[in-house]
Protein backbone atom coordinates (compact mmCIF):
# COMPACT_ATOMS: atom_id res chain seq x y z
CA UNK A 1 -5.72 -3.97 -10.76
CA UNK A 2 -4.30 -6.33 -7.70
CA UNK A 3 -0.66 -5.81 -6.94
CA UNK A 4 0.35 -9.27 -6.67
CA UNK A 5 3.59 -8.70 -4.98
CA UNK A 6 2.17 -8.24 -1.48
CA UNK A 7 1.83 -10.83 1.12
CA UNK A 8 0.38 -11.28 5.03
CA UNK A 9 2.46 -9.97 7.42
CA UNK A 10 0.55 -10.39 11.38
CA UNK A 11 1.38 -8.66 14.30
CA UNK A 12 0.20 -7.72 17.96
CA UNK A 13 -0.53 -4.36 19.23
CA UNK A 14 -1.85 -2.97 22.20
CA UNK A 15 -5.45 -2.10 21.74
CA UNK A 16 -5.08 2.33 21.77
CA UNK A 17 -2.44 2.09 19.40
CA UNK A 18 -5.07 -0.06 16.64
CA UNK A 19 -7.75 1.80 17.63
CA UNK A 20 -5.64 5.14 16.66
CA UNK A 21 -4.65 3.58 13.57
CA UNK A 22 -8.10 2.58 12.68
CA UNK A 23 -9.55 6.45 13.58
CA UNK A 24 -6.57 7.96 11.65
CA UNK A 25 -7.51 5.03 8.13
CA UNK A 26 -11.09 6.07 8.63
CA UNK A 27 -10.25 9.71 8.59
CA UNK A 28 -7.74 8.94 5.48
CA UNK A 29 -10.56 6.81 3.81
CA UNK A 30 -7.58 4.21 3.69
CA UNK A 31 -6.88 0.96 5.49
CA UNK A 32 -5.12 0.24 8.44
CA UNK A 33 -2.48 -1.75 5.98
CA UNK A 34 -2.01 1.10 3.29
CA UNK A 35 -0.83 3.28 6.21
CA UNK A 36 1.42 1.22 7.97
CA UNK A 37 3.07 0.47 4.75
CA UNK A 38 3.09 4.26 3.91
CA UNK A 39 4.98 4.88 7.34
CA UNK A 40 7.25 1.67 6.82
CA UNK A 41 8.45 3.03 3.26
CA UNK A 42 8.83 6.92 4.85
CA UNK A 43 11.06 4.99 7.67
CA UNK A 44 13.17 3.10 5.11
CA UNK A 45 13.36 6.19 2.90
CA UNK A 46 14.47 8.36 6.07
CA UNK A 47 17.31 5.61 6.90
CA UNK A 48 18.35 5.40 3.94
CA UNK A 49 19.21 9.17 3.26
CA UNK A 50 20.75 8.89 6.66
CA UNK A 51 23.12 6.28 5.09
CA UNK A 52 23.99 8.67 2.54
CA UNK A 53 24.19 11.27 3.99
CA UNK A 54 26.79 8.96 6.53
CA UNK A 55 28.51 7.91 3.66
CA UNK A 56 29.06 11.34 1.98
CA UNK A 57 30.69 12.36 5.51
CA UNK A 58 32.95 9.11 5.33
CA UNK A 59 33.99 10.12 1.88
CA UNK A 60 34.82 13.52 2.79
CA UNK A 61 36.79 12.66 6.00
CA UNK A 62 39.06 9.84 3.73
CA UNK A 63 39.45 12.47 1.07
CA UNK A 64 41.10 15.43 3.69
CA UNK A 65 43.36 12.53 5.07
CA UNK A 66 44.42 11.38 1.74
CA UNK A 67 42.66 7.61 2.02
């Protein structure tokens, strides 16, 4: 089954850094694609515990001062 929400995204990259990518898909039996979006979703997952986490602090600071 296709997953039809996906779309082209293009971009430039020095030459190593593809090359790298393409050694570490190969090695994965993946594609160059699947991993980048695999490392985009860990970033956004990171950043958004991060938030949290931020948040949590925020809540706890306003709660000691009375806010």
């Amino acid at each position: 089954m296709k997953n039809t929400n996906r779309e082209h995204t293009y971009f430039f990259c020095n030459k190593p850094i593809k090359d790298g990518l393409r050694k570490v898909a190969s090695h994965n039996h993946t594609t160059i694609s699947k991993l980048l979006e695999d490392g985009a979703r860990e970033i956004i997952k990171r950043h958004s515990l991060e938030i949290q986490n931020e948040r949590r602090n925020l809540e706890s600071i306003n709660s000691l001062f009375g806010r």
